[in-house]
N, C-alpha and C. Protein backbone atom coordinates (compact mmCIF):
# COMPACT_ATOMS: atom_id res chain seq x y z
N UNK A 1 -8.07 -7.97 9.85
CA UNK A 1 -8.82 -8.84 8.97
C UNK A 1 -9.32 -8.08 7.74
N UNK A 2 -9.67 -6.66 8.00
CA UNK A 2 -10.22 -5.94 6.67
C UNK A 2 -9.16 -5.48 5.77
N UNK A 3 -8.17 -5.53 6.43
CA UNK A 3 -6.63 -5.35 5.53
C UNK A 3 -6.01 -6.66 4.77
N UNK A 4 -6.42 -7.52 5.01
CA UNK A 4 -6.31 -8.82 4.68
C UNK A 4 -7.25 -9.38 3.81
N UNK A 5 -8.31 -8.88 3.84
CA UNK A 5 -9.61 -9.37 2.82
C UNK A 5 -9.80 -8.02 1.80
N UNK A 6 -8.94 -6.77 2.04
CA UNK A 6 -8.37 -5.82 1.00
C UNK A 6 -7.82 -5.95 0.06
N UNK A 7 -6.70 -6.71 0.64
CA UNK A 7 -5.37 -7.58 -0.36
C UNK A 7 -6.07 -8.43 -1.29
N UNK A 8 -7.17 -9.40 -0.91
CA UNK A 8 -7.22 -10.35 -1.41
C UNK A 8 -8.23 -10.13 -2.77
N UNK A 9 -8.70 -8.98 -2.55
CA UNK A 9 -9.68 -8.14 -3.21
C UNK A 9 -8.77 -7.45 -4.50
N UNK A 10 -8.13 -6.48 -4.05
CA UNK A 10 -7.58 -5.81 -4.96
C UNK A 10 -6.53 -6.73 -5.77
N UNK A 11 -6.22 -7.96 -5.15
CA UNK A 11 -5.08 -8.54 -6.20
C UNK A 11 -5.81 -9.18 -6.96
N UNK A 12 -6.96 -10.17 -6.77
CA UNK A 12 -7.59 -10.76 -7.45
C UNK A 12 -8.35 -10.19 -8.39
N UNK A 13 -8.84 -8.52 -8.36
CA UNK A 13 -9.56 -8.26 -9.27
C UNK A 13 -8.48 -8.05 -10.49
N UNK A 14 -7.19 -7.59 -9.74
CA UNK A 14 -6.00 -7.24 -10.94
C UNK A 14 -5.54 -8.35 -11.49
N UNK A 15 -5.85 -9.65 -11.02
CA UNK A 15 -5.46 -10.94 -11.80
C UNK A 15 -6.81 -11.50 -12.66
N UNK A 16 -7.82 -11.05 -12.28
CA UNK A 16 -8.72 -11.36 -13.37
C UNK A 16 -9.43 -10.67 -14.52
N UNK A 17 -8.79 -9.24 -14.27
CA UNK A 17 -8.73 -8.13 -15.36
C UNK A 17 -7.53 -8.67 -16.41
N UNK A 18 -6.77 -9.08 -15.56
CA UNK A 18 -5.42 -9.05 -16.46
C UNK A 18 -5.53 -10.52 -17.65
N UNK A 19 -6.10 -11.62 -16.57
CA UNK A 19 -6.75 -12.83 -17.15
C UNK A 19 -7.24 -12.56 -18.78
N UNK A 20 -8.10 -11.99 -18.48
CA UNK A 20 -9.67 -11.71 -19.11
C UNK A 20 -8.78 -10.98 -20.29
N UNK A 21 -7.93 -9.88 -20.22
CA UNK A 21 -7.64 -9.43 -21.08
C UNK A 21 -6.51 -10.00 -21.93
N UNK A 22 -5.76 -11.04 -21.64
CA UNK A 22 -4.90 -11.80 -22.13
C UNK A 22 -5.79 -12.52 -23.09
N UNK A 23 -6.71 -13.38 -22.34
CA UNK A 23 -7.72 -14.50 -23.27
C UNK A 23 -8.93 -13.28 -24.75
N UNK A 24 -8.64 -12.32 -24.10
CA UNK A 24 -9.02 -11.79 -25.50
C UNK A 24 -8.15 -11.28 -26.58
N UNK A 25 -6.77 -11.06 -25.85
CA UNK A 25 -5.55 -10.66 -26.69
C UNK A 25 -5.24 -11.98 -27.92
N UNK A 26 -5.40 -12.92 -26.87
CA UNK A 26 -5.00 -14.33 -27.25
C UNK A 26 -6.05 -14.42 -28.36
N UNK A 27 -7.41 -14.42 -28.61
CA UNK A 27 -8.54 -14.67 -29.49
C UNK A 27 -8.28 -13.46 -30.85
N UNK A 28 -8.09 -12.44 -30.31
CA UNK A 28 -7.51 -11.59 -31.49
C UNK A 28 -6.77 -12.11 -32.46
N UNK A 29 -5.47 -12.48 -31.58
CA UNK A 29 -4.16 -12.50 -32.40
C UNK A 29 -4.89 -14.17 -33.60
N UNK A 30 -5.60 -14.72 -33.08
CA UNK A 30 -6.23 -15.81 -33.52
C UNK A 30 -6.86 -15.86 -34.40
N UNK A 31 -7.58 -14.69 -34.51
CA UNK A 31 -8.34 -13.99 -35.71
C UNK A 31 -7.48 -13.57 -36.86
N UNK A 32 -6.73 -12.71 -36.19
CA UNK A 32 -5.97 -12.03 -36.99
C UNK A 32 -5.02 -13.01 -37.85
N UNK A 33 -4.42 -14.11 -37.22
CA UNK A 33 -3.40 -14.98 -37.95
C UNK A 33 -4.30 -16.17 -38.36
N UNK A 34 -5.53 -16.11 -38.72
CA UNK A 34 -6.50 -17.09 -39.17
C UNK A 34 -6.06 -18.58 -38.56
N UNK A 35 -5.87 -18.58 -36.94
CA UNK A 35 -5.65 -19.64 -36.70
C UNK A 35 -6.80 -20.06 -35.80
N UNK A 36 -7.86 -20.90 -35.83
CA UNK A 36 -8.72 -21.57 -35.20
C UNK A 36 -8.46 -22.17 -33.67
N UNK A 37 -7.35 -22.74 -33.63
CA UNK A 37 -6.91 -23.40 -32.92
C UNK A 37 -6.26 -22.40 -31.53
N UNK A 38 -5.73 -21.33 -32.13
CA UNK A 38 -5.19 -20.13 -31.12
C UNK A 38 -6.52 -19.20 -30.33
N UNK A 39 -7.69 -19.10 -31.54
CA UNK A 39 -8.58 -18.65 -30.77
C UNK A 39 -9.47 -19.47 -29.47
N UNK A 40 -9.53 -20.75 -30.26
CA UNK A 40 -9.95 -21.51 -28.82
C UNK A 40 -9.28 -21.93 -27.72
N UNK A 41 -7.87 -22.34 -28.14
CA UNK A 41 -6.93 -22.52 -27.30
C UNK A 41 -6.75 -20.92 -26.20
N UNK A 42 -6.59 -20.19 -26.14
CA UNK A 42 -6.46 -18.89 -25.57
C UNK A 42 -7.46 -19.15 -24.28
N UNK A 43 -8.69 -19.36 -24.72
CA UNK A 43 -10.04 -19.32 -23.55
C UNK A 43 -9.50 -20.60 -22.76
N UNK A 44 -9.37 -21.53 -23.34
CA UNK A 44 -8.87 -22.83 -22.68
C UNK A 44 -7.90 -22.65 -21.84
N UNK A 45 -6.97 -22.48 -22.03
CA UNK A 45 -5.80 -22.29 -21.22
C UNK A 45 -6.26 -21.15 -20.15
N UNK A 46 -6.58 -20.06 -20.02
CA UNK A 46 -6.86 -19.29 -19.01
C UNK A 46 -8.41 -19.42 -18.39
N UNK A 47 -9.27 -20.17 -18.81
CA UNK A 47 -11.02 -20.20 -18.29
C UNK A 47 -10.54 -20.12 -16.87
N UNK A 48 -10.43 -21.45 -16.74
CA UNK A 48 -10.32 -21.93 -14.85
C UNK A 48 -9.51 -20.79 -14.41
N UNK A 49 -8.34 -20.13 -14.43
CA UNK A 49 -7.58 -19.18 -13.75
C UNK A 49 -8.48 -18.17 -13.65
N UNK A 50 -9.03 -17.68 -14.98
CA UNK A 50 -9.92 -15.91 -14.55
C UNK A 50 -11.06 -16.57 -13.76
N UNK A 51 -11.44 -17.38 -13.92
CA UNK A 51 -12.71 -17.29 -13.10
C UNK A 51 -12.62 -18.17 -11.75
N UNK A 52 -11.54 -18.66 -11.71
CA UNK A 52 -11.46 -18.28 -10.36
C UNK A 52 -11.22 -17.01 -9.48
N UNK A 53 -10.17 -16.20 -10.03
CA UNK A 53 -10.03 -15.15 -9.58
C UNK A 53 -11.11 -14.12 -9.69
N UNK A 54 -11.95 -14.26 -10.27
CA UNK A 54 -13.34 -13.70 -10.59
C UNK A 54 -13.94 -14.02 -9.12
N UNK A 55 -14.05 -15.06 -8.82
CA UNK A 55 -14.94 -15.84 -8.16
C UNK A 55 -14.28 -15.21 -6.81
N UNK A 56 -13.16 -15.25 -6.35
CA UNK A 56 -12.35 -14.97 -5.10
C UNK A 56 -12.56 -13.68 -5.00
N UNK A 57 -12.40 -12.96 -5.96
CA UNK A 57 -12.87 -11.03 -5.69
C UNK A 57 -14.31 -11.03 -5.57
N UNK A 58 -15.10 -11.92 -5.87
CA UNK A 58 -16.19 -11.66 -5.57
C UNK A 58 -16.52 -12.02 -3.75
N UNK A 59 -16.26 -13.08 -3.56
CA UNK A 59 -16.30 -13.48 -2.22
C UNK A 59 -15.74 -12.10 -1.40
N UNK A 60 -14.56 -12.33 -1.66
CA UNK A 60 -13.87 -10.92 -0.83
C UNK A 60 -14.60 -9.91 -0.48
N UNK A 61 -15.14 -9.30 -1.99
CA UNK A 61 -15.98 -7.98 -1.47
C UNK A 61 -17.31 -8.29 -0.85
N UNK A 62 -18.06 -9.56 -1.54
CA UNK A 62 -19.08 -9.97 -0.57
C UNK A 62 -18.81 -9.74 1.54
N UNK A 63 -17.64 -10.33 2.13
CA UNK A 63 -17.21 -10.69 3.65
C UNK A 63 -16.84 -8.86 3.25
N UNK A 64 -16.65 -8.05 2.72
CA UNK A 64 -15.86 -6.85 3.18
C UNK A 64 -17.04 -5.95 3.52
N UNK A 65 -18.15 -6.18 2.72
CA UNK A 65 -19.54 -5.03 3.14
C UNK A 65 -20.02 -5.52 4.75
N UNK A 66 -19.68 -6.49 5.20
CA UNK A 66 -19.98 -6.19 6.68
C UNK A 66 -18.94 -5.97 8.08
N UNK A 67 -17.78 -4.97 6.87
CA UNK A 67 -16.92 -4.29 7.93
C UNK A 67 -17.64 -2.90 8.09
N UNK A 68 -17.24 -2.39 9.16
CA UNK A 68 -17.80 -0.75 9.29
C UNK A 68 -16.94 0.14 8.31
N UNK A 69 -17.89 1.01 7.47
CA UNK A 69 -17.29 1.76 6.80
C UNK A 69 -16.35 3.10 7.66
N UNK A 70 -14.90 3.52 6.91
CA UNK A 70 -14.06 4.20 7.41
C UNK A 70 -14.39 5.43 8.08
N UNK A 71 -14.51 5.63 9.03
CA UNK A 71 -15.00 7.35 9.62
C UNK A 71 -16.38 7.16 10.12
N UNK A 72 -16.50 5.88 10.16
CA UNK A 72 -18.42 5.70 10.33
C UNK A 72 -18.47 5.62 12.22
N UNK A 73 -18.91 6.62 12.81
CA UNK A 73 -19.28 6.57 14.13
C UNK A 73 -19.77 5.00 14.47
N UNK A 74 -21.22 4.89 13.79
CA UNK A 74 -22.36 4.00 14.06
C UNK A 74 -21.77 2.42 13.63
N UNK A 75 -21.15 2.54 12.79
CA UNK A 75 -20.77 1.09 12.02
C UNK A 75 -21.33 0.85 10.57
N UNK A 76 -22.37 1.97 9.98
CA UNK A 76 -23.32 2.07 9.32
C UNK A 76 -23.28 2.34 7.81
């Protein structure tokens, strides 16, 4: 189960890093080509995706702090 709520951790934080950094790539290039429409459009199109995946790495690591840490005798 802690290998499984690992996965779900480490992919999701790499899909909402990756998110996050697209929707600002996207707002740049928006700036840069004085297009209004590209800068808002960018956040639009990706909001709901990063923050879900925001939201899912958060849960994850929330359920993962009450596994026993690795090498821990006590559970502690």
């Amino acid at each position: 189960m802690k290998k499984a709520l690992e996965l779900v951790f480490w992919t999701a934080l790499a899909a909402f890093l990756a998110l996050g950094a697209l929707i600002v790539l996207g707002q740049l290039l928006g700036v840069v080509l004085l297009s209004p429409w590209l800068v808002s459009g960018a956040a639009a199109a990706l909001n709901w995706s990063a923050f879900s995946a925001a939201t899912l790495c958060a849960l994850a690591a929330f359920a993962l702090q009450y596994f026993p840490a690795e090498g821990s005798a006590d559970g502690a």
